[in-house]
Protein backbone atom coordinates (compact mmCIF):
# COMPACT_ATOMS: atom_id res chain seq x y z
CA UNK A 1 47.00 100.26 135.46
CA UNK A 2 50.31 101.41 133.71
CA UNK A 3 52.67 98.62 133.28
CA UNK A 4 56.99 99.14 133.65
CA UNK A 5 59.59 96.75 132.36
CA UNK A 6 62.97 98.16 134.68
CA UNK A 7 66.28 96.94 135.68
CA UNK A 8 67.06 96.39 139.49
CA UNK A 9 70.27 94.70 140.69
CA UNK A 10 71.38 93.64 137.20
CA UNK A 11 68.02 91.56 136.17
CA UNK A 12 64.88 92.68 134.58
CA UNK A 13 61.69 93.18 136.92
CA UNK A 14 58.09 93.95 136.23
CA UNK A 15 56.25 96.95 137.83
CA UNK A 16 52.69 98.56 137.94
CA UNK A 17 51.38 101.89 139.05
CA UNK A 18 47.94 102.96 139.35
CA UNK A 19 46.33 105.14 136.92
CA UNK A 20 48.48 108.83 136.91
CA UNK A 21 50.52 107.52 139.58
CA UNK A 22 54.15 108.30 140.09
CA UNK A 23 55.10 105.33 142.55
CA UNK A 24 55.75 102.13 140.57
CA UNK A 25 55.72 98.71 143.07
CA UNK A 26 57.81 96.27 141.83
CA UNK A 27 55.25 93.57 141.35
CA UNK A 28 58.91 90.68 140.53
CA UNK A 29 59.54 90.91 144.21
CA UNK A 30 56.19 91.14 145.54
CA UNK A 31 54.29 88.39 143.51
CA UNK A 32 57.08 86.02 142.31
CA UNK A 33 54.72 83.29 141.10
CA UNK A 34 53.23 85.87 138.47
CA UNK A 35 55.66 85.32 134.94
CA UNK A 36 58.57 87.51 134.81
CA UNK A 37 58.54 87.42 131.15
CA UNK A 38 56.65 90.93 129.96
CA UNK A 39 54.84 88.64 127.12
CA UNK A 40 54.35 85.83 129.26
CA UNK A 41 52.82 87.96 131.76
CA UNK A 42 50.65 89.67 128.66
CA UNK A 43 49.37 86.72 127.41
CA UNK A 44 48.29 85.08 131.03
CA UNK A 45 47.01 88.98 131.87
CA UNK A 46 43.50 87.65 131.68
CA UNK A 47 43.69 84.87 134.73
CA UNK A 48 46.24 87.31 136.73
CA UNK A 49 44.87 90.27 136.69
CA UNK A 50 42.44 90.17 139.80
CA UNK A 51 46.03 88.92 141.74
CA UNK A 52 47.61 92.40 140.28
CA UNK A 53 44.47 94.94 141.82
CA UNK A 54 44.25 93.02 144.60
CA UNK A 55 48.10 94.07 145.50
CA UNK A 56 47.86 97.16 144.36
CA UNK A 57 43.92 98.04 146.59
CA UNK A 58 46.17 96.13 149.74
CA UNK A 59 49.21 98.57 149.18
CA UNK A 60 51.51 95.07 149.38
CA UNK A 61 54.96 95.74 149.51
CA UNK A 62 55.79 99.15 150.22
CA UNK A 63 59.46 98.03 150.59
CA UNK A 64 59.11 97.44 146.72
CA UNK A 65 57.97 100.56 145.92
CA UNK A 66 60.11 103.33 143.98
CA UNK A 67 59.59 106.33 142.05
CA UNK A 68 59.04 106.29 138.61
CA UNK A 69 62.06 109.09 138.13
CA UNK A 70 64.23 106.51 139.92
CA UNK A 71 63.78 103.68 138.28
CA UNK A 72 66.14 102.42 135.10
CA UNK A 73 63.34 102.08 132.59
CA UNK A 74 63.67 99.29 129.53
CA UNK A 75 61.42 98.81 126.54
CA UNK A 76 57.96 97.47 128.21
CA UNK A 77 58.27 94.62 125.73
CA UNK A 78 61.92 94.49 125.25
CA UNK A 79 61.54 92.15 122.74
CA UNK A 80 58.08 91.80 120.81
CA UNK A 81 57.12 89.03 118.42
CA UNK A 82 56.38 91.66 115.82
CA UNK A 83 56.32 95.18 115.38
CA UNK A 84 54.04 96.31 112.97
CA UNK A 85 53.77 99.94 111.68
CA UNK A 86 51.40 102.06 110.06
CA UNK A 87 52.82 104.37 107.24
CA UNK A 88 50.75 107.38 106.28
CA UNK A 89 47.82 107.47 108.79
CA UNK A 90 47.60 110.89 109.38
CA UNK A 91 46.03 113.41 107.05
CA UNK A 92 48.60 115.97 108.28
CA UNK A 93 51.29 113.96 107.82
CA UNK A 94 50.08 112.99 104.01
CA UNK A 95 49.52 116.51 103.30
CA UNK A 96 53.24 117.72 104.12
CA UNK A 97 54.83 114.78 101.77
CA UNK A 98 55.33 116.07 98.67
CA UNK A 99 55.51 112.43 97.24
CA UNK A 100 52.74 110.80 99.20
CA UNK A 101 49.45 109.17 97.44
CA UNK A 102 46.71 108.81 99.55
CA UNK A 103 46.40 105.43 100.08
CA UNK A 104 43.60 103.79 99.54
CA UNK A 105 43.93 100.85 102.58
CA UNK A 106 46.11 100.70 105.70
CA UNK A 107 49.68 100.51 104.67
CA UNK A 108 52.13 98.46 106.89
CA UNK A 109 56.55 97.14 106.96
CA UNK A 110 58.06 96.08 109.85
CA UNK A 111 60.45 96.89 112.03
CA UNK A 112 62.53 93.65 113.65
CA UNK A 113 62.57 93.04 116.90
CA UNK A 114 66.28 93.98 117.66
CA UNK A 115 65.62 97.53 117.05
CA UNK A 116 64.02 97.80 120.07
CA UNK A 117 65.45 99.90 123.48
CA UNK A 118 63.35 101.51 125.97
CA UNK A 119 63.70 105.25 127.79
CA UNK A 120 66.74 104.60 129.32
CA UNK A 121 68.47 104.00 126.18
CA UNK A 122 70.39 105.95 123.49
CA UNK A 123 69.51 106.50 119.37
CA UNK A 124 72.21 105.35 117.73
CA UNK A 125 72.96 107.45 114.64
CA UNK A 126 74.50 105.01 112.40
CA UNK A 127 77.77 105.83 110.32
CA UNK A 128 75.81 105.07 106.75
CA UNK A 129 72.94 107.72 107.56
CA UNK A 130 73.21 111.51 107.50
CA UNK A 131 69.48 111.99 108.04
CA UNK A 132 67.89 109.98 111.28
CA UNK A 133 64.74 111.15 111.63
CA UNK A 134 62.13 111.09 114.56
CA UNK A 135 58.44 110.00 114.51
CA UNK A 136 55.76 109.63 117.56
CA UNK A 137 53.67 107.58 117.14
CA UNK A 138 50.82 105.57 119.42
CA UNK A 139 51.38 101.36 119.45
CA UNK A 140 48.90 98.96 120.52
CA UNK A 141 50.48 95.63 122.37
CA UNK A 142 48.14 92.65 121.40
CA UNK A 143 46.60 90.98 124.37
CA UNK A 144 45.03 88.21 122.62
CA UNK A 145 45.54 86.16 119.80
CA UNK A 146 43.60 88.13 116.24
CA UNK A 147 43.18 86.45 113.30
CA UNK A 148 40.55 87.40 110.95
CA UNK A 149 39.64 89.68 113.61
CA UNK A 150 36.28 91.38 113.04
CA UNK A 151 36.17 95.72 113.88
CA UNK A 152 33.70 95.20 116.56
CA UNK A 153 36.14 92.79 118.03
CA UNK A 154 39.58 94.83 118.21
CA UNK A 155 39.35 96.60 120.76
CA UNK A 156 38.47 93.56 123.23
CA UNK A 157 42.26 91.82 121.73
CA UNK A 158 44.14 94.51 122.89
CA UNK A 159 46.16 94.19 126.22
CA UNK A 160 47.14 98.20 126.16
CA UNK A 161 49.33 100.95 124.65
CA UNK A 162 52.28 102.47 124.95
CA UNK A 163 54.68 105.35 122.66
CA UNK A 164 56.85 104.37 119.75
CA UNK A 165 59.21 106.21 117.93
CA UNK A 166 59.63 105.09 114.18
CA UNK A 167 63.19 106.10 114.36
CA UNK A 168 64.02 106.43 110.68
CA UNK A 169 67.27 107.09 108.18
CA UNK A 170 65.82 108.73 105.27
CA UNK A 171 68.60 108.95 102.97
CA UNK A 172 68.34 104.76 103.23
CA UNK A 173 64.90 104.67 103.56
CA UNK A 174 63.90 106.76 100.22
CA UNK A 175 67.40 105.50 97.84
CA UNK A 176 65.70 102.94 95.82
CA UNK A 177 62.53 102.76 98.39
CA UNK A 178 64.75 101.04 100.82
CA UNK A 179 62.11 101.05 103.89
CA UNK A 180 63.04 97.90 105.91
CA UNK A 181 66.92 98.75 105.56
CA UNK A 182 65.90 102.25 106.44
CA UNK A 183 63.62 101.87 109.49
CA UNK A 184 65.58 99.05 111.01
CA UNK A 185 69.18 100.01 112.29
CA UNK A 186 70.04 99.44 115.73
CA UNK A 187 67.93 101.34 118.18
CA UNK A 188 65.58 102.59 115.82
CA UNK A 189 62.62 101.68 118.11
CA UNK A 190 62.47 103.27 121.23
CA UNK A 191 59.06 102.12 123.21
CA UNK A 192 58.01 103.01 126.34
CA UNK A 193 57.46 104.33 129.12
CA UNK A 194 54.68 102.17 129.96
CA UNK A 195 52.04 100.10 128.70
CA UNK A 196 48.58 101.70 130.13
CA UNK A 197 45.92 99.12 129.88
CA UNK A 198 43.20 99.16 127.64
CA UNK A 199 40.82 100.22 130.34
CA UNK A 200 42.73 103.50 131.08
CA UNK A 201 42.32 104.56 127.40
CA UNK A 202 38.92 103.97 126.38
CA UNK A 203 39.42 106.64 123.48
CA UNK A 204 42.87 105.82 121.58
CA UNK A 205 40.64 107.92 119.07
CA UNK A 206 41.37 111.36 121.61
CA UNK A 207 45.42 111.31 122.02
CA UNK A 208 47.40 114.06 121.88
CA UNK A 209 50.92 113.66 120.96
CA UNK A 210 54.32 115.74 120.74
CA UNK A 211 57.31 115.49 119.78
CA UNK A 212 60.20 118.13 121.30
CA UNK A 213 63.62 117.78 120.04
CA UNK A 214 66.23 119.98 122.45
CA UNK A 215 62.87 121.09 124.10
CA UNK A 216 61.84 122.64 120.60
CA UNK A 217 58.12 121.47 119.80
CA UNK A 218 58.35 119.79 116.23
CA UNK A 219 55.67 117.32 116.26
CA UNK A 220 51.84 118.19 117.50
CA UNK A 221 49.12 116.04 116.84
CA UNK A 222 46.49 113.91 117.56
CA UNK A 223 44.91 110.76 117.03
CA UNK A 224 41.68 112.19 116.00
CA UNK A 225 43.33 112.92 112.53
CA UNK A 226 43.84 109.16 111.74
CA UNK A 227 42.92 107.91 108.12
CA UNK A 228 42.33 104.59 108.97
CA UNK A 229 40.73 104.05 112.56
CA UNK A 230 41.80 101.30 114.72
CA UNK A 231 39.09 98.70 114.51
CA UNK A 232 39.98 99.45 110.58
CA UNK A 233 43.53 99.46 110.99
CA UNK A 234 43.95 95.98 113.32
CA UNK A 235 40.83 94.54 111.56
CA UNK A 236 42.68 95.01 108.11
CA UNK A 237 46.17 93.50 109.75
CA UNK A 238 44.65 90.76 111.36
CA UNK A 239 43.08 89.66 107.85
CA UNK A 240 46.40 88.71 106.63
CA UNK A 241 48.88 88.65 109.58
CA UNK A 242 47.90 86.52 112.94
CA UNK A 243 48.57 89.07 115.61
CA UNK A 244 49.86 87.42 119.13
CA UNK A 245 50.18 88.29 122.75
CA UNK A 246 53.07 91.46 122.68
CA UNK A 247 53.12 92.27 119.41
CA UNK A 248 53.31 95.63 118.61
CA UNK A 249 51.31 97.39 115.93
CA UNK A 250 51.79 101.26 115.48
CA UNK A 251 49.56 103.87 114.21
CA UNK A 252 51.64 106.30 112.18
CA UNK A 253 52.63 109.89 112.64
CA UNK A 254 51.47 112.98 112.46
CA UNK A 255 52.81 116.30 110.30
CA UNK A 256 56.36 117.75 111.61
CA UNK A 257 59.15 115.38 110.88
CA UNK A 258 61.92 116.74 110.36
CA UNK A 259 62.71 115.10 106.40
CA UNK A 260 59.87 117.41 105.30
CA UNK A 261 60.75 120.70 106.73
CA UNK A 262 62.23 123.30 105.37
CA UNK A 263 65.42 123.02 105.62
CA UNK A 264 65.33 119.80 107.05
CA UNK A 265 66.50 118.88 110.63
CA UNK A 266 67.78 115.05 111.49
CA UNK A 267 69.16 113.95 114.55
CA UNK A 268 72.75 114.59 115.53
CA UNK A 269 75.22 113.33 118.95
CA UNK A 270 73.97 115.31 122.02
CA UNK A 271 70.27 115.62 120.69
CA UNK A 272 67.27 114.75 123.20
CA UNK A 273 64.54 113.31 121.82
CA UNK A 274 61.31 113.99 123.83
CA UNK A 275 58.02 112.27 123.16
CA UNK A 276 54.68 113.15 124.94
CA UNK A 277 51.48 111.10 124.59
CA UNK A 278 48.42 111.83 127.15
CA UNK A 279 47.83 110.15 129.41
CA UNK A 280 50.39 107.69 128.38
CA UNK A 281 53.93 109.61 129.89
CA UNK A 282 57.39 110.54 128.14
CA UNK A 283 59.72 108.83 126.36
CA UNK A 284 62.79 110.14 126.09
CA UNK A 285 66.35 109.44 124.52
CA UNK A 286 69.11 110.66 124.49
CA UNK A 287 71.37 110.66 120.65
CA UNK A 288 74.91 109.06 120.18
């Protein structure tokens, strides 16, 4: 199941689609005694989910049922409890910084919660920055609560994943090793379009991702290249940081942002930012 956070008639609703599917029903309307909250309906996932397959195997609701292209999609988890990210996970992506030092455990800084806007919603460039900066990456939302989470027992915490894009202003970021103040301007954290359950990924190991910026490829990659694995990677986080229902914990980047190519290319007004992940979808913003 892929899950949609969208906005209908001036509220937030919940929707779900089948695996690949293209029709989303809007599960708000249909089942209004499941939580309208996206982490309240995370969290109680585990009782509700037979209620949620049952609609969809019964076809419930086809008066509730719109195209995905249609729909007005927000951040899946507009608002996490956390958003964790992984810096320098990707052996392509330490080989093209110059600077980098191959890091010897998972590396992690946050980004706050009110960076977050979903497809529908624009980059802001912000007036102190000259170079915003793109990165795909692959999140995990947290299903159940981890702490001190063994790395056979990850994978069975996790609710599902979605695409994040570590939106980042690099002159900030690297004067005086400024990462929080650079990583966390408004709208720096486009998520979305979906959150596929765990169940419709059972390699996270196997993603491909891209990045196209005005339909230029910049970013191609996959998962497979990770330095730290993600029974490793949540394993290590959960250690020292209790991990809750719809928090968000990215996986880093592969090689082709645009800080470390030659010349450089940042984000300006008018851009599209295009992000692919199979078989997760596109997320896609627009720049301002």
């Amino acid at each position: 199941m892929r899950f949609y956070c969208f906005e209908r008639d001036g509220s937030s609703h919940l929707g779900v689609s089948s695996s690949g599917g293209k029709q989303v029903l809007d599960l708000t309307a249909v089942a209004p005694e499941l939580p309208k909250d996206p982490i309240e309906f995370v969290t109680g996932f585990a009782s509700t989910q037979s209620i949620v397959r049952q609609i969809i195997q019964s076809k419930q609701g086809p008066n509730w049922t719109y195209d995905l292209d249609s729909l007005q999609l927000l951040a899946p988890i507009p608002r996490p409890g956390k958003i964790l990210c992984s810096g320098i996970n990707y052996r392509s992506h330490f080989q093209e910084n110059p600077d980098a030092v191959l890091p010897e455990e998972p590396f992690f800084f946050a980004k706050v919660p009110s960076t977050v806007v979903g497809p529908s919603q624009p980059i802001i460039c912000p007036r102190l920055s000259q170079q915003v900066d793109y990165e795909i990456e692959l999140a995990v939302v947290i299903g159940k609560t981890m702490k001190e989470a063994a790395e056979s027992e990850v994978l069975e915490h996790i609710f599902g994943y979605t695409i994040l894009n570590d939106v980042s202003a690099r002159d900030v970021q690297f004067r005086n090793s400024q990462i929080t103040l650079g990583k966390n301007f408004d709208a720096f954290c486009p998520i979305g379009p979906c959150i596929a359950t765990r169940d419709e990924i059972p390699h996270p190991d196997r993603i491909s991702l891209k990045t196209f910026l005005n339909g230029q490829l910049m970013q191609e990659g996959s998962t497979a290249d990770w330095l730290f694995g993600l029974p490793q990677l949540l394993s290590f986080l959960s250690q020292r940081i209790t991990l809750e229902p719809g928090d968000v914990v990215s996986t880093g980047t592969p090689a082709g942002v645009g800080v470390f190519r030659k010349p450089p290319i940042f984000l300006k007004p008018g851009d599209i930012v295009r992000l692919e992940a199979d078989p997760i979808g596109v997320l896609q913003n627009n720049v301002i």
